[in-house]
Protein backbone atom coordinates (compact mmCIF):
# COMPACT_ATOMS: atom_id res chain seq x y z
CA UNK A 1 1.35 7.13 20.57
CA UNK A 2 3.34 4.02 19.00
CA UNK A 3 3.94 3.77 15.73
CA UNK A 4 1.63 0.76 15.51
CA UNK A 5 -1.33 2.77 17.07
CA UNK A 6 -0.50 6.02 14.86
CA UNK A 7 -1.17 3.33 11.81
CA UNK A 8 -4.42 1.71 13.39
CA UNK A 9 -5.57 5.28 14.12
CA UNK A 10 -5.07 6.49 10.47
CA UNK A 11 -6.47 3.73 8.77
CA UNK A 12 -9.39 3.38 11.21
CA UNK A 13 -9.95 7.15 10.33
CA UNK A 14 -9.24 7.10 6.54
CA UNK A 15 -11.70 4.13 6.16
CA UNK A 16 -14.61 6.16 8.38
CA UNK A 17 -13.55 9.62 6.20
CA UNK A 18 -13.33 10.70 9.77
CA UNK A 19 -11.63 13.82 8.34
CA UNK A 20 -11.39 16.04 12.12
CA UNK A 21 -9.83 12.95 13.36
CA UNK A 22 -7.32 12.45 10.39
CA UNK A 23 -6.54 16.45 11.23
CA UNK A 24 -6.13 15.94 15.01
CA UNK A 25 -3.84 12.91 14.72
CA UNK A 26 -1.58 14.79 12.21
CA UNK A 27 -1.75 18.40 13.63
CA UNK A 28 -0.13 17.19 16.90
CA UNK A 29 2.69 15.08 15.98
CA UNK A 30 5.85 15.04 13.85
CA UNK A 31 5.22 13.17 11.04
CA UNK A 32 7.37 9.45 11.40
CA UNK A 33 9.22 9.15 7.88
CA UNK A 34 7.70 5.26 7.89
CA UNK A 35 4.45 6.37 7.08
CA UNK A 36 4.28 8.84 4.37
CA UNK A 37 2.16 6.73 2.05
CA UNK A 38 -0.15 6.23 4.97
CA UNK A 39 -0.50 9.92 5.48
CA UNK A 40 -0.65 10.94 2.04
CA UNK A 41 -4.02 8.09 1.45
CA UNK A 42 -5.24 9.87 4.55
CA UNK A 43 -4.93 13.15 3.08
CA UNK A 44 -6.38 12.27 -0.11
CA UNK A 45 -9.64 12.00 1.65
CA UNK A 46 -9.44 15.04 3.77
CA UNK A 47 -8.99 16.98 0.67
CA UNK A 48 -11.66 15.50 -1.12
CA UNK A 49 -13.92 16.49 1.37
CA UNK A 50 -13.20 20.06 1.00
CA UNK A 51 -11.20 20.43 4.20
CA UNK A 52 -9.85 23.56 4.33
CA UNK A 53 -7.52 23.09 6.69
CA UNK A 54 -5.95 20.01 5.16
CA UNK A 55 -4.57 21.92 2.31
CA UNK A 56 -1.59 22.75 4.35
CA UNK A 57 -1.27 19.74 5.62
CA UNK A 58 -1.16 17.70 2.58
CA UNK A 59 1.51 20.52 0.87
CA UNK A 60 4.04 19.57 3.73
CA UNK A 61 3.17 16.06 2.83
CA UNK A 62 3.84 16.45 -1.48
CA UNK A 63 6.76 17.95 -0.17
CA UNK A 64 8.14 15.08 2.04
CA UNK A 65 6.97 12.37 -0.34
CA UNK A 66 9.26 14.29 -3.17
CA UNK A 67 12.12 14.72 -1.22
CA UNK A 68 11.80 10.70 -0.24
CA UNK A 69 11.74 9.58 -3.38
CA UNK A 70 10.36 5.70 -3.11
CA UNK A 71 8.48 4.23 -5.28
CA UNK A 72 4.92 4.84 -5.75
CA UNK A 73 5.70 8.43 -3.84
CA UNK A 74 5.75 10.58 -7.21
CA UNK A 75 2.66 9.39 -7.77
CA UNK A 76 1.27 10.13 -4.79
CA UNK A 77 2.30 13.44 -4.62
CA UNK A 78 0.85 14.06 -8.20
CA UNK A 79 -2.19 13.19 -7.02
CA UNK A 80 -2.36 14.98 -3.88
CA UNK A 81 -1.27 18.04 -5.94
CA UNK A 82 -4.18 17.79 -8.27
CA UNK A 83 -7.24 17.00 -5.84
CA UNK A 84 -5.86 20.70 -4.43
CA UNK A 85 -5.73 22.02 -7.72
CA UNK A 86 -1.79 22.75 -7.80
CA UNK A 87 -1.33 20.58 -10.64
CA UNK A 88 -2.92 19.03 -13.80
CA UNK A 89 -5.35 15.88 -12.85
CA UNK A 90 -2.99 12.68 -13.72
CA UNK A 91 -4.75 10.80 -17.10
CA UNK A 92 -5.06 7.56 -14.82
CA UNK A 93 -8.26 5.59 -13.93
CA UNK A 94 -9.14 5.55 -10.05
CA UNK A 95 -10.09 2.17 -8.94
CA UNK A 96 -11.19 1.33 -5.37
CA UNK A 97 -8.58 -0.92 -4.59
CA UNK A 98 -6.52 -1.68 -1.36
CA UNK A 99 -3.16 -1.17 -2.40
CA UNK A 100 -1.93 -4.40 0.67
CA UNK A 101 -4.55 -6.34 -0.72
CA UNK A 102 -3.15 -5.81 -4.06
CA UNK A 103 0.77 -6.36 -3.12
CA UNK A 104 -0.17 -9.45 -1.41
CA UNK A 105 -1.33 -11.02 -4.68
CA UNK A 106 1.59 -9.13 -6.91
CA UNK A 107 4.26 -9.86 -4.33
CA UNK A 108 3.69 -13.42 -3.16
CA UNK A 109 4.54 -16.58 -4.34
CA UNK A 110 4.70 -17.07 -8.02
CA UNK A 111 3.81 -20.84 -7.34
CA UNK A 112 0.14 -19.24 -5.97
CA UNK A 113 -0.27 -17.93 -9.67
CA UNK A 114 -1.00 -13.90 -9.22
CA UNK A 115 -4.79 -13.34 -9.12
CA UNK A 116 -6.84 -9.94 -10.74
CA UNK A 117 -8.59 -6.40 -9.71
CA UNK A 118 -12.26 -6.30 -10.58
CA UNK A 119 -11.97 -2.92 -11.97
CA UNK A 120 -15.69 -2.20 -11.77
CA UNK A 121 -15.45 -3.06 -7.69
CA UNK A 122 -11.42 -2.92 -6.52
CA UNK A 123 -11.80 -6.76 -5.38
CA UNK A 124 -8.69 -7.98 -5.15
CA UNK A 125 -9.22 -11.87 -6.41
CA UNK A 126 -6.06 -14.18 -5.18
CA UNK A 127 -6.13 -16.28 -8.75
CA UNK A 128 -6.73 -19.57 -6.36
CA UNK A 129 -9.54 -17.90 -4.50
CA UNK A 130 -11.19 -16.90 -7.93
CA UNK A 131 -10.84 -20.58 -9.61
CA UNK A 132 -12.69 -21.63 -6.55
CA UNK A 133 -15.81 -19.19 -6.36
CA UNK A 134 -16.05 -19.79 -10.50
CA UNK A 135 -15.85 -23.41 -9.73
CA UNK A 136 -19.77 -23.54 -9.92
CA UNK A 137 -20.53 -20.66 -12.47
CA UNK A 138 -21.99 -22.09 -15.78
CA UNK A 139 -19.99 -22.90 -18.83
CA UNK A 140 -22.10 -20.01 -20.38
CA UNK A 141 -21.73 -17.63 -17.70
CA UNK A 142 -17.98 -17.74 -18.10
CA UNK A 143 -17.55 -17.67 -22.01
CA UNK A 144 -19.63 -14.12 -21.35
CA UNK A 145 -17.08 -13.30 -18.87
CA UNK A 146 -14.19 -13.98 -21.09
CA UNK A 147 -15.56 -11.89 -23.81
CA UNK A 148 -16.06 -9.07 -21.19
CA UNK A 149 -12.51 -9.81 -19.20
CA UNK A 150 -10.65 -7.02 -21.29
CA UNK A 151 -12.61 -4.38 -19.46
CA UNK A 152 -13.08 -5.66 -16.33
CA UNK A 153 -10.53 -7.12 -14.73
CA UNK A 154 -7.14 -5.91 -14.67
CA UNK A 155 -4.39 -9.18 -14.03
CA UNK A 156 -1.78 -9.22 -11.70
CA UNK A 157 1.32 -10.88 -12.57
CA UNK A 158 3.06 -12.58 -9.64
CA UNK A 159 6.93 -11.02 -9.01
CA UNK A 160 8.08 -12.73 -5.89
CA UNK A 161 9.91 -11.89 -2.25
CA UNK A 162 12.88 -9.84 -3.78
CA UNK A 163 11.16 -6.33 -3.24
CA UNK A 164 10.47 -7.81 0.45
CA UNK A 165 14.03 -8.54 0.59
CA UNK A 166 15.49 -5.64 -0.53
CA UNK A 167 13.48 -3.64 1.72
CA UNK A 168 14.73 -5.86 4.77
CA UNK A 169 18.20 -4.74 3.54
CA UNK A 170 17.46 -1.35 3.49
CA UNK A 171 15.98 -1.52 6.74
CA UNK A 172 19.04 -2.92 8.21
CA UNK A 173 21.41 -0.20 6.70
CA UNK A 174 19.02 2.63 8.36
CA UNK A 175 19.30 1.25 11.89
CA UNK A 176 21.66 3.07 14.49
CA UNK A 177 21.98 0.10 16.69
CA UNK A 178 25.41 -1.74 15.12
CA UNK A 179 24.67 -4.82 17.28
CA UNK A 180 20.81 -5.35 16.63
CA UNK A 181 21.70 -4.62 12.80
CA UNK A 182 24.84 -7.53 12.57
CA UNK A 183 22.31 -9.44 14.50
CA UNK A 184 19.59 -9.20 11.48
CA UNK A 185 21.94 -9.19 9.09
CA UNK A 186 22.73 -12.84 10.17
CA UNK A 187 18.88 -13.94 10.30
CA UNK A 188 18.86 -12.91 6.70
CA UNK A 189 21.42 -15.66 5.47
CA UNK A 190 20.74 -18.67 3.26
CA UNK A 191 16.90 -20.03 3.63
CA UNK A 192 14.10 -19.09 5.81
CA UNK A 193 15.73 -15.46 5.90
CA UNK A 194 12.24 -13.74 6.43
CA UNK A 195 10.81 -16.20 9.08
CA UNK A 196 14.20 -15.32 11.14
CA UNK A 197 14.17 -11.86 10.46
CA UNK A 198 11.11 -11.95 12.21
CA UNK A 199 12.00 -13.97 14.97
CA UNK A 200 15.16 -12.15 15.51
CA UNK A 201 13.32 -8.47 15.37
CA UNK A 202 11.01 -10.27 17.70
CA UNK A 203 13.30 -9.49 20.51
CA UNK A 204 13.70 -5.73 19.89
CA UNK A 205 9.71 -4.49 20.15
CA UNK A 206 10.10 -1.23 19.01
CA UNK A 207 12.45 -1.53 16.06
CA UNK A 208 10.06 -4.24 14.87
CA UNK A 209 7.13 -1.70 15.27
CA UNK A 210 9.65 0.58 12.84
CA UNK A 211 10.09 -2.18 10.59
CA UNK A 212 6.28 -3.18 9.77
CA UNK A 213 5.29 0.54 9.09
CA UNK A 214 8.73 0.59 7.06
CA UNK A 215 7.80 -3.07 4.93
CA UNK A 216 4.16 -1.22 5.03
CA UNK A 217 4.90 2.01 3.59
CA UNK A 218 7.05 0.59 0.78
CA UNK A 219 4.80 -2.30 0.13
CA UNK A 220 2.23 0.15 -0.70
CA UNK A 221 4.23 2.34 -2.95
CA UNK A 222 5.10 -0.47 -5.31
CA UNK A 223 1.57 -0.90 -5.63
CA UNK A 224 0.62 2.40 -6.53
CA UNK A 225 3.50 2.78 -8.19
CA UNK A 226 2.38 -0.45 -10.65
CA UNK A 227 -1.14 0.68 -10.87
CA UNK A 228 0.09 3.59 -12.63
CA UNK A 229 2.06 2.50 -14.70
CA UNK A 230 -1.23 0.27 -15.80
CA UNK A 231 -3.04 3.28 -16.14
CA UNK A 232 -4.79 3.36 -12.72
CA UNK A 233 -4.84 5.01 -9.62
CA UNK A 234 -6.53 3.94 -5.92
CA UNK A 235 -8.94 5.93 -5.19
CA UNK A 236 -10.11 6.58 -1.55
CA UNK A 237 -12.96 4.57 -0.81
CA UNK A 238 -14.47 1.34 0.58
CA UNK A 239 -13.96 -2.13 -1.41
CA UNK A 240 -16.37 -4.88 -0.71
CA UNK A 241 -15.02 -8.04 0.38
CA UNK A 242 -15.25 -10.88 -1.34
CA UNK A 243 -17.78 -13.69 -1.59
């Protein structure tokens, strides 16, 4: 199994709480650094379920996320150690919310103005996407919403590519191929670095399959890592989509 279907499989288990699957899939297989965060959101909802047998399972996986170190991977581990009872519950607030859904707001383009997590729901709202929907709300229906905004909506400042970057970086200083990494390393140069990363990785299939479980795994540890430090934490679940 690829490390593209190993990610479809997870999250197409995780999202089903398909907890034998999520067992099978990482019983049989050495676990791929890439997706750690993955694993450990899988995890989450195996415990939770009261699987006994993926208490051992999500040890190894506290351990691997502490000896990784990334960010948002203390935090995971924290909370995998207190849904099995190893260590005091974390004072944060669990929201719903689909960490990608939430760095694709927080890391995008500033010019796109950030957007907000309904905290009562996890809906990520793009700030454009919301302007539009409340287009045709009533002038009274939003002064009540401003008065209730504190409590419901948590906003999400905009920070740019330079995370992105940094991981494509990092990426190139892990590979083991000299040539395919002086070839990246070129893409990366002056504008329009990230559309010819891509095109460039393009050519090599299965260090781009690397790379996107790589950009995905640290993408979502940012995330986490910011919703803590709001005071929140995902928790494993189903978010609606939006209108």
């Amino acid at each position: 199994m690829s490390l593209k279907e190993l990610r479809a499989a997870l999250r197409g288990a995780t999202y089903r709480a398909d907890v034998p699957e999520l067992i099978r899939l990482l019983e049989e297989r050495a676990w791929p650094e890439q997706v750690l965060q993955l694993i450990g959101d899988a995890l989450l909802v195996a415990v939770t379920s009261g699987s006994a047998s993926a208490h051992d399972l999500a040890r190894a996986c506290v351990a691997q996320l502490q000896a990784r170190g990334w960010d948002g991977d203390t935090d995971l581990a924290e909370a995998l150690a207190a849904r099995l009872g190893d260590a005091p519950q974390p004072l944060l607030r669990p929201v719903p919310v689909d960490l990608e859904e939430l760095a694709s707001v927080r890391e995008g383009d500033p010019a796109h103005g950030g957007g907000r997590v309904d905290l009562a729901t996890g809906q990520v709202w793009p700030q454009t996407v919301y302007e539009d929907f409340r287009a045709d709300e009533s002038d009274e229906e939003e002064e009540e919403e401003d008065e209730t905004a504190g409590s419901r909506w948590l906003w999400v400042d905009p920070v740019g590519s330079r995370s992105g970057y940094r991981d494509i970086e990092v990426f190139i200083g892990s590979l083991q191929d000299p040539h395919l990494a002086e070839v990246l390393s070129t893409a990366i140069s002056g504008q329009g670095a990230f559309r010819r990363f891509r095109d460039a990785l393009a050519r090599d299939p299965e260090a781009a399959d690397r790379w996107y479980a790589f950009s995905e795994d640290r993408v979502r540890g940012r995330a986490r890592a910011w919703l803590a430090a709001e005071g929140y934490t995902p928790h494993p679940g189903r978010t609606p989509s939006l209108p």
